[in-house]
PDB file of N, CA and C in Angstrom:
ATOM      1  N   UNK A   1       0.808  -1.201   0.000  1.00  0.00           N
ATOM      2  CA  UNK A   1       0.000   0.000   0.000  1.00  0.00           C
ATOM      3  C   UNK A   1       0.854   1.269   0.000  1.00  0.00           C
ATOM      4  N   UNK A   2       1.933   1.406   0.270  1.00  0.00           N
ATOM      5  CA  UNK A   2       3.006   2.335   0.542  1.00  0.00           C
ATOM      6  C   UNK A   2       3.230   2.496  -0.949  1.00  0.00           C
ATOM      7  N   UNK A   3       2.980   1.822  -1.730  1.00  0.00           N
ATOM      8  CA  UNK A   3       3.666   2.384  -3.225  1.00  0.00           C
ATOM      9  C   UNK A   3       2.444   3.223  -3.609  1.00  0.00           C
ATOM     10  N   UNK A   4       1.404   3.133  -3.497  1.00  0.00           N
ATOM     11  CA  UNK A   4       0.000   3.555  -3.916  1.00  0.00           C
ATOM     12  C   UNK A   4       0.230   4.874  -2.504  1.00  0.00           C
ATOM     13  N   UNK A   5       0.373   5.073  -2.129  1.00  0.00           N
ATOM     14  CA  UNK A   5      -0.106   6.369  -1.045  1.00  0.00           C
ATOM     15  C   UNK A   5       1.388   7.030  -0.843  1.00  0.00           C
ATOM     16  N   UNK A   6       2.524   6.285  -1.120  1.00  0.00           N
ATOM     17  CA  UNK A   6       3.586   7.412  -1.429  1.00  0.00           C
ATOM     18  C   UNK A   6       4.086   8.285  -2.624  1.00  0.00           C
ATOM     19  N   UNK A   7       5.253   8.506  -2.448  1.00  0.00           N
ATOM     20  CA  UNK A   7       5.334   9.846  -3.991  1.00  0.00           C
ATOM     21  C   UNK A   7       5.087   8.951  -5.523  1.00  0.00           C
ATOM     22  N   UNK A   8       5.005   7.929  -5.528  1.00  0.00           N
ATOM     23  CA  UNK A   8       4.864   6.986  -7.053  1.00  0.00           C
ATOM     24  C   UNK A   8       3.231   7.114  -7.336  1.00  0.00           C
ATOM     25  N   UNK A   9       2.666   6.883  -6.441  1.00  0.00           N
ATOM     26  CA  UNK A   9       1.010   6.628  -6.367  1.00  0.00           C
ATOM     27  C   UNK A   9       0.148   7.731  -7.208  1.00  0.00           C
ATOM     28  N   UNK A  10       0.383   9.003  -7.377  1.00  0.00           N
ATOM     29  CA  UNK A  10      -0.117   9.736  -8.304  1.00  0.00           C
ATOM     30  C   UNK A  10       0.254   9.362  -9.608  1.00  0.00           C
ATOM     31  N   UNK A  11       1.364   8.888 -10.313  1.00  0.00           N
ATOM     32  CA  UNK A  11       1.587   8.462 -11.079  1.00  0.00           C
ATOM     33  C   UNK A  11       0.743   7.283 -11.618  1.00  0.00           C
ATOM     34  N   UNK A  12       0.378   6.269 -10.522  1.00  0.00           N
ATOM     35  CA  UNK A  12       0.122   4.950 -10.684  1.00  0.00           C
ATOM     36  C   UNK A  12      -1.346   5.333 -11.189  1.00  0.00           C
ATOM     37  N   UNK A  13      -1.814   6.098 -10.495  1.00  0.00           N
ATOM     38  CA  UNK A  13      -3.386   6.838 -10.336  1.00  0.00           C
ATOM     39  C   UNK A  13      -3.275   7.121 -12.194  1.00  0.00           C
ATOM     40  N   UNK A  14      -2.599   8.089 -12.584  1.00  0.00           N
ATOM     41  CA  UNK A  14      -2.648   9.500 -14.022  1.00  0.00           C
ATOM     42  C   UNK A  14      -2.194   7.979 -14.639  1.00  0.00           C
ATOM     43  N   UNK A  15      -1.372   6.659 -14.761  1.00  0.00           N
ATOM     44  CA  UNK A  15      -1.453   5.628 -15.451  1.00  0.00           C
ATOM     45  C   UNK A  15      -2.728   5.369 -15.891  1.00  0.00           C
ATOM     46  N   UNK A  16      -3.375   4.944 -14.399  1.00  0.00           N
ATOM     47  CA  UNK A  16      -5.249   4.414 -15.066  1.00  0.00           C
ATOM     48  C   UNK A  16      -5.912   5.801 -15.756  1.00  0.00           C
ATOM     49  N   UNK A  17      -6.023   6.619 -15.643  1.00  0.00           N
ATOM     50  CA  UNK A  17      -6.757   7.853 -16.030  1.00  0.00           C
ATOM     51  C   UNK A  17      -6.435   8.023 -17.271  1.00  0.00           C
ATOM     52  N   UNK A  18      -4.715   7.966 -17.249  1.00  0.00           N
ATOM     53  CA  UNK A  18      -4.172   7.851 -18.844  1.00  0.00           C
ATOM     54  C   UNK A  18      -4.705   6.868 -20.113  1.00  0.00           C
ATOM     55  N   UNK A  19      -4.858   6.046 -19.334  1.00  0.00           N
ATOM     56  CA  UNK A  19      -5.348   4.466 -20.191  1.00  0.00           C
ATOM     57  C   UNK A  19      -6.716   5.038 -20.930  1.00  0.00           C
ATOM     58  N   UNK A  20      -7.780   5.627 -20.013  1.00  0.00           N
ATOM     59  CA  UNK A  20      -9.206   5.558 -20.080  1.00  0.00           C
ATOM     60  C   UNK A  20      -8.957   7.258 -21.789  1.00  0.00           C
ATOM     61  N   UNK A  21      -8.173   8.044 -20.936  1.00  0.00           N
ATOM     62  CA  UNK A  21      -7.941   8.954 -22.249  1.00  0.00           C
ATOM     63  C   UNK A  21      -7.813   9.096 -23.635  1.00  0.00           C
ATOM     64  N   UNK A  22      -6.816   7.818 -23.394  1.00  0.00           N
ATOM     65  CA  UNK A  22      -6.284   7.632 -24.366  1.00  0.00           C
ATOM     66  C   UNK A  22      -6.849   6.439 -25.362  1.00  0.00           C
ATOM     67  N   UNK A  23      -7.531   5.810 -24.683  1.00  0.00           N
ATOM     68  CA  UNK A  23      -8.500   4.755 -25.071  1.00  0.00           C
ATOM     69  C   UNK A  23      -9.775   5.443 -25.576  1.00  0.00           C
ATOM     70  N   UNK A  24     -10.252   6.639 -25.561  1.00  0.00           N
ATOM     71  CA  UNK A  24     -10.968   7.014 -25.846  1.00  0.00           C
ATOM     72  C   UNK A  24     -10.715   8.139 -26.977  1.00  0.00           C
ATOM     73  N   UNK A  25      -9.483   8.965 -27.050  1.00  0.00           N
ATOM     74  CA  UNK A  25      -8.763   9.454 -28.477  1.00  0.00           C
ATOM     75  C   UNK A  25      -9.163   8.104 -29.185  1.00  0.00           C
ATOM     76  N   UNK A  26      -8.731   7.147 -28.956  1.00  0.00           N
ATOM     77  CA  UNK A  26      -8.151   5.929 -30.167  1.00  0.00           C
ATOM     78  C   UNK A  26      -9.413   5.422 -30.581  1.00  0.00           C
ATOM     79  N   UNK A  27     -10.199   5.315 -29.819  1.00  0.00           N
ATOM     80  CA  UNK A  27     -12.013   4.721 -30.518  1.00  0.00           C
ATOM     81  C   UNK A  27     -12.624   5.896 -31.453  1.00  0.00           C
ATOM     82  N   UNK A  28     -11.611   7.429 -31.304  1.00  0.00           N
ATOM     83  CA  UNK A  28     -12.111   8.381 -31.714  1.00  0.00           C
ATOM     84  C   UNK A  28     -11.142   8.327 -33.643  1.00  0.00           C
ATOM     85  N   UNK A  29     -10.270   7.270 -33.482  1.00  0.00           N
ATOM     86  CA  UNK A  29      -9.547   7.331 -34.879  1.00  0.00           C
ATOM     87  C   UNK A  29      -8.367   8.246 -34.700  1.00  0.00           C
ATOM     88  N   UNK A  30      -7.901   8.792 -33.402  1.00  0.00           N
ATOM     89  CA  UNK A  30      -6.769   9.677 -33.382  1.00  0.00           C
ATOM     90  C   UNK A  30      -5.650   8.885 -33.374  1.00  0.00           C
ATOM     91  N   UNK A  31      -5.190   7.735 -33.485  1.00  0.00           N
ATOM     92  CA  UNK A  31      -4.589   6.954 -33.462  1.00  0.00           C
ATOM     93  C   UNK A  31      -4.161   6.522 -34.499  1.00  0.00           C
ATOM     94  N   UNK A  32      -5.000   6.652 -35.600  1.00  0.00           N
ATOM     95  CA  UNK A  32      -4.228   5.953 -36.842  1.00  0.00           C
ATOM     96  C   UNK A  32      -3.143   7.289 -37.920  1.00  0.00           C
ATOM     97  N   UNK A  33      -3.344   8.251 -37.730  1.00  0.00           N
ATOM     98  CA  UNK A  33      -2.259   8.887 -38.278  1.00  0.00           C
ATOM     99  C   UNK A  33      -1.117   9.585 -37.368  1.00  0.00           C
ATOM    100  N   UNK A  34       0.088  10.039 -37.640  1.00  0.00           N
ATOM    101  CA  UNK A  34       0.909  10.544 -37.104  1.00  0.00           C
ATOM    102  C   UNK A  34       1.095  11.557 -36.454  1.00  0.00           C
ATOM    103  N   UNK A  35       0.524  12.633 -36.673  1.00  0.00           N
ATOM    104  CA  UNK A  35      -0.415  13.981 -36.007  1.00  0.00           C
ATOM    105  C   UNK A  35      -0.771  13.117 -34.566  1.00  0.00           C
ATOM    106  N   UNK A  36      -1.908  12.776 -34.993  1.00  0.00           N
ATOM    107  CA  UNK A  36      -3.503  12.126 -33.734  1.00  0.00           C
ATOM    108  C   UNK A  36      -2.199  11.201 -33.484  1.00  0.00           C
ATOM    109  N   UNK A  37      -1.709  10.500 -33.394  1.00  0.00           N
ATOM    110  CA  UNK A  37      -0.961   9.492 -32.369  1.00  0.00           C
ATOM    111  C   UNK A  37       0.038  10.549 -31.503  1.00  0.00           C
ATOM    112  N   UNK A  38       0.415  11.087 -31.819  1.00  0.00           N
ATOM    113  CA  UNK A  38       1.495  11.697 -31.258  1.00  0.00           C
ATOM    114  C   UNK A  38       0.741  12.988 -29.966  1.00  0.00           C
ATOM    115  N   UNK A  39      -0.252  13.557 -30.749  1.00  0.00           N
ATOM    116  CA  UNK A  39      -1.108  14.184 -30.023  1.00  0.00           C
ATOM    117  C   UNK A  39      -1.829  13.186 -28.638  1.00  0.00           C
ATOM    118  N   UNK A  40      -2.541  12.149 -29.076  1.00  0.00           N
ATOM    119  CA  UNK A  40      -2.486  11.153 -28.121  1.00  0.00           C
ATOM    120  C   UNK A  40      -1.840  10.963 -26.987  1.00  0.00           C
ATOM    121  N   UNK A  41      -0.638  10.146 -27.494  1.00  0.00           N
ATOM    122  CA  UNK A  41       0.354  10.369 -26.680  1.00  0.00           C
ATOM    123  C   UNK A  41       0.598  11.422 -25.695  1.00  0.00           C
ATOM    124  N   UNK A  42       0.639  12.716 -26.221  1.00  0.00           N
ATOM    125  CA  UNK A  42       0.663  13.571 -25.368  1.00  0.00           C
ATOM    126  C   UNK A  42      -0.433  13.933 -24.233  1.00  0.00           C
ATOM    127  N   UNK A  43      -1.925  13.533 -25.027  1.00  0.00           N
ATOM    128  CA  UNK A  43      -2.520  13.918 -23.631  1.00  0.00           C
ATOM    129  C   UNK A  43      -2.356  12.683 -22.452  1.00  0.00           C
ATOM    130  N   UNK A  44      -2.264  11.736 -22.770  1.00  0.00           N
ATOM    131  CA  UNK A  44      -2.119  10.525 -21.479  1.00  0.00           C
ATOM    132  C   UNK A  44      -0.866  11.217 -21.097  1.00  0.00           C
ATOM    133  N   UNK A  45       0.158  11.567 -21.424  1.00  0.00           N
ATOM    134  CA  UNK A  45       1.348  11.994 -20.795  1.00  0.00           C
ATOM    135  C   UNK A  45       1.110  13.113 -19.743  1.00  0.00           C
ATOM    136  N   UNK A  46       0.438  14.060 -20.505  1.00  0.00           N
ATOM    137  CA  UNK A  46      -0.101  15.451 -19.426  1.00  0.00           C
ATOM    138  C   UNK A  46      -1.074  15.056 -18.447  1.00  0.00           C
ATOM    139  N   UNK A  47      -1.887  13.844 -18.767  1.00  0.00           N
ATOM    140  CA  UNK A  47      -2.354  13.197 -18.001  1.00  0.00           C
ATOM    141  C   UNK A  47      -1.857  12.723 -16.508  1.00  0.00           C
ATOM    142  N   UNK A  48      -0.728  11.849 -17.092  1.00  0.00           N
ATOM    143  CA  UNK A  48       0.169  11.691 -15.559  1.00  0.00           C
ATOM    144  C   UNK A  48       0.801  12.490 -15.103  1.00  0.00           C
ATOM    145  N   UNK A  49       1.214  13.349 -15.617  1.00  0.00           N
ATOM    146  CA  UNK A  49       1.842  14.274 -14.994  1.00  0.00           C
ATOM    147  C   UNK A  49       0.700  15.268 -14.245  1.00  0.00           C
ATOM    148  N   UNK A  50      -0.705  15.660 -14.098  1.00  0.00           N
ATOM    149  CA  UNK A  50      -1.019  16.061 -14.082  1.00  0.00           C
ATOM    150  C   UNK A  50      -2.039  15.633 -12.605  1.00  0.00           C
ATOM    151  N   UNK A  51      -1.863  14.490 -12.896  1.00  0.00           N
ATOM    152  CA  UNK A  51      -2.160  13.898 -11.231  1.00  0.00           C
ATOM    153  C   UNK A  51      -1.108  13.718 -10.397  1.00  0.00           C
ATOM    154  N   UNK A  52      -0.142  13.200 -11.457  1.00  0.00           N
ATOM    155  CA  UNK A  52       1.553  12.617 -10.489  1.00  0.00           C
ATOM    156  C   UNK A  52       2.312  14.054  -9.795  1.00  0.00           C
ATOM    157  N   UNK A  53       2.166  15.017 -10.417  1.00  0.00           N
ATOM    158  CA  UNK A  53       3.515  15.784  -9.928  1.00  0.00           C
ATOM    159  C   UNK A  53       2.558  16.559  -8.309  1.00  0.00           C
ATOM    160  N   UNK A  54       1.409  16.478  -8.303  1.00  0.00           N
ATOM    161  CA  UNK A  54       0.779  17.696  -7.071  1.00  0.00           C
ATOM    162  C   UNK A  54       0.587  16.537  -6.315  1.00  0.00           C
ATOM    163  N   UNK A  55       0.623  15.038  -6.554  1.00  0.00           N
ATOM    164  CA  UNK A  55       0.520  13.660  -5.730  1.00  0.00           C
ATOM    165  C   UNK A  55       1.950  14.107  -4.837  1.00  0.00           C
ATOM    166  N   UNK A  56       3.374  13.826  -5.830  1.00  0.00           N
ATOM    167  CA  UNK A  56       4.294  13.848  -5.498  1.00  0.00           C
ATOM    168  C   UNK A  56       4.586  14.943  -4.782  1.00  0.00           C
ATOM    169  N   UNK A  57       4.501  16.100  -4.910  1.00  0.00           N
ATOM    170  CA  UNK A  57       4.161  17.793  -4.126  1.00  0.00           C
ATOM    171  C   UNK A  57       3.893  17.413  -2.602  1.00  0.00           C
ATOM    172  N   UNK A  58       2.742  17.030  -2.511  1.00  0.00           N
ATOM    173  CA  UNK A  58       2.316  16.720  -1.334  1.00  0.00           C
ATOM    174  C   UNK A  58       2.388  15.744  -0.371  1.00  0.00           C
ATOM    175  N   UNK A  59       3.082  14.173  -0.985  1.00  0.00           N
ATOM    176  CA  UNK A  59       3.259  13.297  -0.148  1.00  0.00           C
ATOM    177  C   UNK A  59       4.585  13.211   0.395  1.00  0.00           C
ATOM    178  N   UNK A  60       5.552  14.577  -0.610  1.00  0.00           N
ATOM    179  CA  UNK A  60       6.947  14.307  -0.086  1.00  0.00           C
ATOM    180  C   UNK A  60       7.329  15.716   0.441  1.00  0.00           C
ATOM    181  N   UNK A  61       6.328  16.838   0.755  1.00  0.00           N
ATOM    182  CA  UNK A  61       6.395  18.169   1.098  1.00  0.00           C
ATOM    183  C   UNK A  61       7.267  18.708  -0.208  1.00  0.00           C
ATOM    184  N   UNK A  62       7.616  18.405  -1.139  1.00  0.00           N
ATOM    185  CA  UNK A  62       8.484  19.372  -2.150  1.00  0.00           C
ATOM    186  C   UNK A  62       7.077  20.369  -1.985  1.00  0.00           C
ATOM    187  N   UNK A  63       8.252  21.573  -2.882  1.00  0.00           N
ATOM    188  CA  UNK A  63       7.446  23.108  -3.285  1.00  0.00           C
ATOM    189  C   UNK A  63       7.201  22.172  -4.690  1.00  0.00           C
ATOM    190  N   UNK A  64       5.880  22.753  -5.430  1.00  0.00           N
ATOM    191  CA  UNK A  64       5.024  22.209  -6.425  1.00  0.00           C
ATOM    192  C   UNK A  64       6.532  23.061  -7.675  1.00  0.00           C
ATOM    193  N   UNK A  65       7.223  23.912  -7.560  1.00  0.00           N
ATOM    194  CA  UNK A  65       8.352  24.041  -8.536  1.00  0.00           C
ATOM    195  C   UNK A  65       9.195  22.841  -8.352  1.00  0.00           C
ATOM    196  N   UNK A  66       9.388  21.799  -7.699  1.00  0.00           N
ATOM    197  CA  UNK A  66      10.413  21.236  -7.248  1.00  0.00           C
ATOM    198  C   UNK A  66      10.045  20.411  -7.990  1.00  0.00           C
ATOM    199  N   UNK A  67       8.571  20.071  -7.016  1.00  0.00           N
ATOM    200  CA  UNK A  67       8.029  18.867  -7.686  1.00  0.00           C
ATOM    201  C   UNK A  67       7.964  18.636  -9.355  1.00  0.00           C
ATOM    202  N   UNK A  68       7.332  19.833  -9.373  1.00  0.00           N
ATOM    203  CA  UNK A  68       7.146  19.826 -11.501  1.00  0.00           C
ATOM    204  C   UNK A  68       8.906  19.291 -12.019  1.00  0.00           C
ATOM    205  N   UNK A  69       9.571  19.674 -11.297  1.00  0.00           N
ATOM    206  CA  UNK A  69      11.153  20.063 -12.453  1.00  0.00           C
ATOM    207  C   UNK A  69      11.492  18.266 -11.930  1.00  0.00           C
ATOM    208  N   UNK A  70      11.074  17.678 -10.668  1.00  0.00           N
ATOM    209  CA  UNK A  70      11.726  16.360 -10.299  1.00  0.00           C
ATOM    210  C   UNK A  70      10.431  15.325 -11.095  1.00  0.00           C
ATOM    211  N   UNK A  71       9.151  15.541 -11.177  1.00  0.00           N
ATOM    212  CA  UNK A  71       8.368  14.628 -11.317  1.00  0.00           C
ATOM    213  C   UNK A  71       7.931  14.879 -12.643  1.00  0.00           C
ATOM    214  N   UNK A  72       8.219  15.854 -13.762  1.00  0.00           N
ATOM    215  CA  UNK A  72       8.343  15.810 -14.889  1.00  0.00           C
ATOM    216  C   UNK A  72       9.058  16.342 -15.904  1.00  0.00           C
ATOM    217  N   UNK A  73       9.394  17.688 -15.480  1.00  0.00           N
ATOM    218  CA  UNK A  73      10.354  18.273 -16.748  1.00  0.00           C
ATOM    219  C   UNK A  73      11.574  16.992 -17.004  1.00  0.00           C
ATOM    220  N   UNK A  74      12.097  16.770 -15.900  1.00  0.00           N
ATOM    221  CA  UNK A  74      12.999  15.997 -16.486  1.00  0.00           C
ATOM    222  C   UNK A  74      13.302  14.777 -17.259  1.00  0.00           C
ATOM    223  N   UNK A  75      11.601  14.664 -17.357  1.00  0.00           N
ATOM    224  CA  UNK A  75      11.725  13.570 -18.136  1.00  0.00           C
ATOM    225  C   UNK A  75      10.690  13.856 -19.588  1.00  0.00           C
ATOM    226  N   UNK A  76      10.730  15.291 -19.934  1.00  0.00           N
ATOM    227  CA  UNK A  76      10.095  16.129 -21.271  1.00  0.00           C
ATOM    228  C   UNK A  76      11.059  15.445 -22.889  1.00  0.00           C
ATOM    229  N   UNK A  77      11.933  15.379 -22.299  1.00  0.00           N
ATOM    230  CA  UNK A  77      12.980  15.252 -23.281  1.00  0.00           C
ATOM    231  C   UNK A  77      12.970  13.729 -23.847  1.00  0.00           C
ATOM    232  N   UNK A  78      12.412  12.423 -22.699  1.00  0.00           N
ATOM    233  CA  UNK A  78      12.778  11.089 -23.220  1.00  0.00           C
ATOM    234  C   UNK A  78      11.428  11.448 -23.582  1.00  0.00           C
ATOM    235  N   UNK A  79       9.879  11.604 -23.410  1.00  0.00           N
ATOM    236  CA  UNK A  79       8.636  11.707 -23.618  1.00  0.00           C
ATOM    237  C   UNK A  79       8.127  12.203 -25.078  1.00  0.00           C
ATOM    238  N   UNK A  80       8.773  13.339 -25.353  1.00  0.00           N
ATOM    239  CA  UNK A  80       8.922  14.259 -26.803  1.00  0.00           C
ATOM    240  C   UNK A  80       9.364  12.809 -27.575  1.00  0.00           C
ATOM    241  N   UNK A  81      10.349  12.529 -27.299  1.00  0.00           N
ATOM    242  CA  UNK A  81      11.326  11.324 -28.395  1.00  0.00           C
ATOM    243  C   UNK A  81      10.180  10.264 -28.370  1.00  0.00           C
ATOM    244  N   UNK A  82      10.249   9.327 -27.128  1.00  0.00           N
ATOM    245  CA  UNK A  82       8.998   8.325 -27.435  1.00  0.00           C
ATOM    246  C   UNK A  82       7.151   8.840 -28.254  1.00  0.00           C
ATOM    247  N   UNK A  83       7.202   9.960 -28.276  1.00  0.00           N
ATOM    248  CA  UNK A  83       5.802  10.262 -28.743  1.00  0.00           C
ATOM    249  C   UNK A  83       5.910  10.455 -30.179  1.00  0.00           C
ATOM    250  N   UNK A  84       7.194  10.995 -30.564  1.00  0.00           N
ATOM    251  CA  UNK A  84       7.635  11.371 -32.253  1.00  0.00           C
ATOM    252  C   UNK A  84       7.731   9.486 -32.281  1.00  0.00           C
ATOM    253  N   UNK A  85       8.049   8.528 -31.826  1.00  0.00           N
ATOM    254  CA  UNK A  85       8.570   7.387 -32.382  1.00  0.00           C
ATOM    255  C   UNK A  85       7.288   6.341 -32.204  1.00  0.00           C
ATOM    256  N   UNK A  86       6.265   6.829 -31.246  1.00  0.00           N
ATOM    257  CA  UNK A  86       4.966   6.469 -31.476  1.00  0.00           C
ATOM    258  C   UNK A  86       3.988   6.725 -32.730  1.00  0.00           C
ATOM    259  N   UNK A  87       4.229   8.046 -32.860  1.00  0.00           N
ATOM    260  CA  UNK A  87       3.545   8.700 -34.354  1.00  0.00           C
ATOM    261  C   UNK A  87       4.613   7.965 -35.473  1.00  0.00           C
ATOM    262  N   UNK A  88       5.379   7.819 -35.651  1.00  0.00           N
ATOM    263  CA  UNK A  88       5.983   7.256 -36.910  1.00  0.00           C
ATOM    264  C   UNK A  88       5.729   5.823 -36.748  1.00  0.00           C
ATOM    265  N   UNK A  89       5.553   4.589 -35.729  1.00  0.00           N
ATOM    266  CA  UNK A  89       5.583   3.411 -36.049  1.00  0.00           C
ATOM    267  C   UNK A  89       3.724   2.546 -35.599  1.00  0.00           C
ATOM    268  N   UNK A  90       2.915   3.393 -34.707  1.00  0.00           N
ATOM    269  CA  UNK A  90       1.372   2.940 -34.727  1.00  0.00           C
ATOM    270  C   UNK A  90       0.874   3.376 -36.286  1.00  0.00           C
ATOM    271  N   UNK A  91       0.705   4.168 -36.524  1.00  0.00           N
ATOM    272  CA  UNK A  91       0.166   4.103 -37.815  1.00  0.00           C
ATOM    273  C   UNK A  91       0.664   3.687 -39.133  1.00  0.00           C
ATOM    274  N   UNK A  92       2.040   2.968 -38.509  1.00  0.00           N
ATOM    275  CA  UNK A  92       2.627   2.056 -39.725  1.00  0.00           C
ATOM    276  C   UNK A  92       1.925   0.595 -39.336  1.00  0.00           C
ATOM    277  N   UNK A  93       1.767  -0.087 -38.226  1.00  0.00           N
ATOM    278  CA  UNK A  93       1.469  -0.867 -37.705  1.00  0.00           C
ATOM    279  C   UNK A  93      -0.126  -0.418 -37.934  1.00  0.00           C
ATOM    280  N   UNK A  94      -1.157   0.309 -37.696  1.00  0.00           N
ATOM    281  CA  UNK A  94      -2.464   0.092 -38.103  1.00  0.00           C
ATOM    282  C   UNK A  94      -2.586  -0.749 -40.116  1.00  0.00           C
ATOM    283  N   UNK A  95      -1.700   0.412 -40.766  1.00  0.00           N
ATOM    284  CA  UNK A  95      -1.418   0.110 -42.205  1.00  0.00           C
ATOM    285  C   UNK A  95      -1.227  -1.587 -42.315  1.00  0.00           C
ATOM    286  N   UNK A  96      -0.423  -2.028 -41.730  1.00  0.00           N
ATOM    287  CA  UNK A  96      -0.112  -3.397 -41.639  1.00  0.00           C
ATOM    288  C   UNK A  96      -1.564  -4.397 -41.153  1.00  0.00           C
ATOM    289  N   UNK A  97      -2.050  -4.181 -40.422  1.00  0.00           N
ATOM    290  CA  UNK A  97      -3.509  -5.100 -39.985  1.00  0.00           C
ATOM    291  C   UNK A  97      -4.366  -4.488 -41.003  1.00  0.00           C
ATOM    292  N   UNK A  98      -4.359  -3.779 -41.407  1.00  0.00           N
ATOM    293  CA  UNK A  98      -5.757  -3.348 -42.617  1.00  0.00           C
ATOM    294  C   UNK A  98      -5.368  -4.306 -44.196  1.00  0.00           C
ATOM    295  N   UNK A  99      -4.275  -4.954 -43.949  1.00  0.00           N
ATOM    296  CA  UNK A  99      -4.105  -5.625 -45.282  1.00  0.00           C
ATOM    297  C   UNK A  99      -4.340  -6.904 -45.087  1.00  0.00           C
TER     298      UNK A  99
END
């Protein structure tokens, strides 16, 4: 229970929330081109971050600047890369099952 109610647990939380988001772009067809995937991507991402970093804020007393720069900026840079490499290879992979 300590992983769920300490600084990870907002994360774990903006995971499920992310899922339901993003599952719902993708029934919407945002998923099959490179634009809408990548856009995708991004909202489940702002997603976790968006429950995770004021989770993390508060269960570990950081200042909510601390928190933002430890519980996400620093990881803007691998996120950007995986979302450009999501948009270039799901909608190569949708192309592939439609044949």
């Amino acid at each position: 229970m300590e992983v769920l109610f300490g600084a990870s647990g907002g994360y774990i939380v903006g995971f499920v929330v992310a899922s339901i988001v993003v599952g719902a772009l993708a029934r919407r067809g945002l998923d099959r081109g490179v634009l809408g995937t990548v856009l995708a991507y991004a909202a489940g991402t702002a997603t976790i971050y968006a429950i995770g970093v004021p989770w993390l804020a508060v269960t570990t007393g950081m200042a909510p600047g601390a928190a933002l720069m430890a519980g996400a900026v620093v990881f803007l840079v691998g996120d950007a890369i995986k979302a450009v490499l999501a948009g270039v290879v799901l909608p190569g992979a949708w192309k592939l099952t439609e044949r």
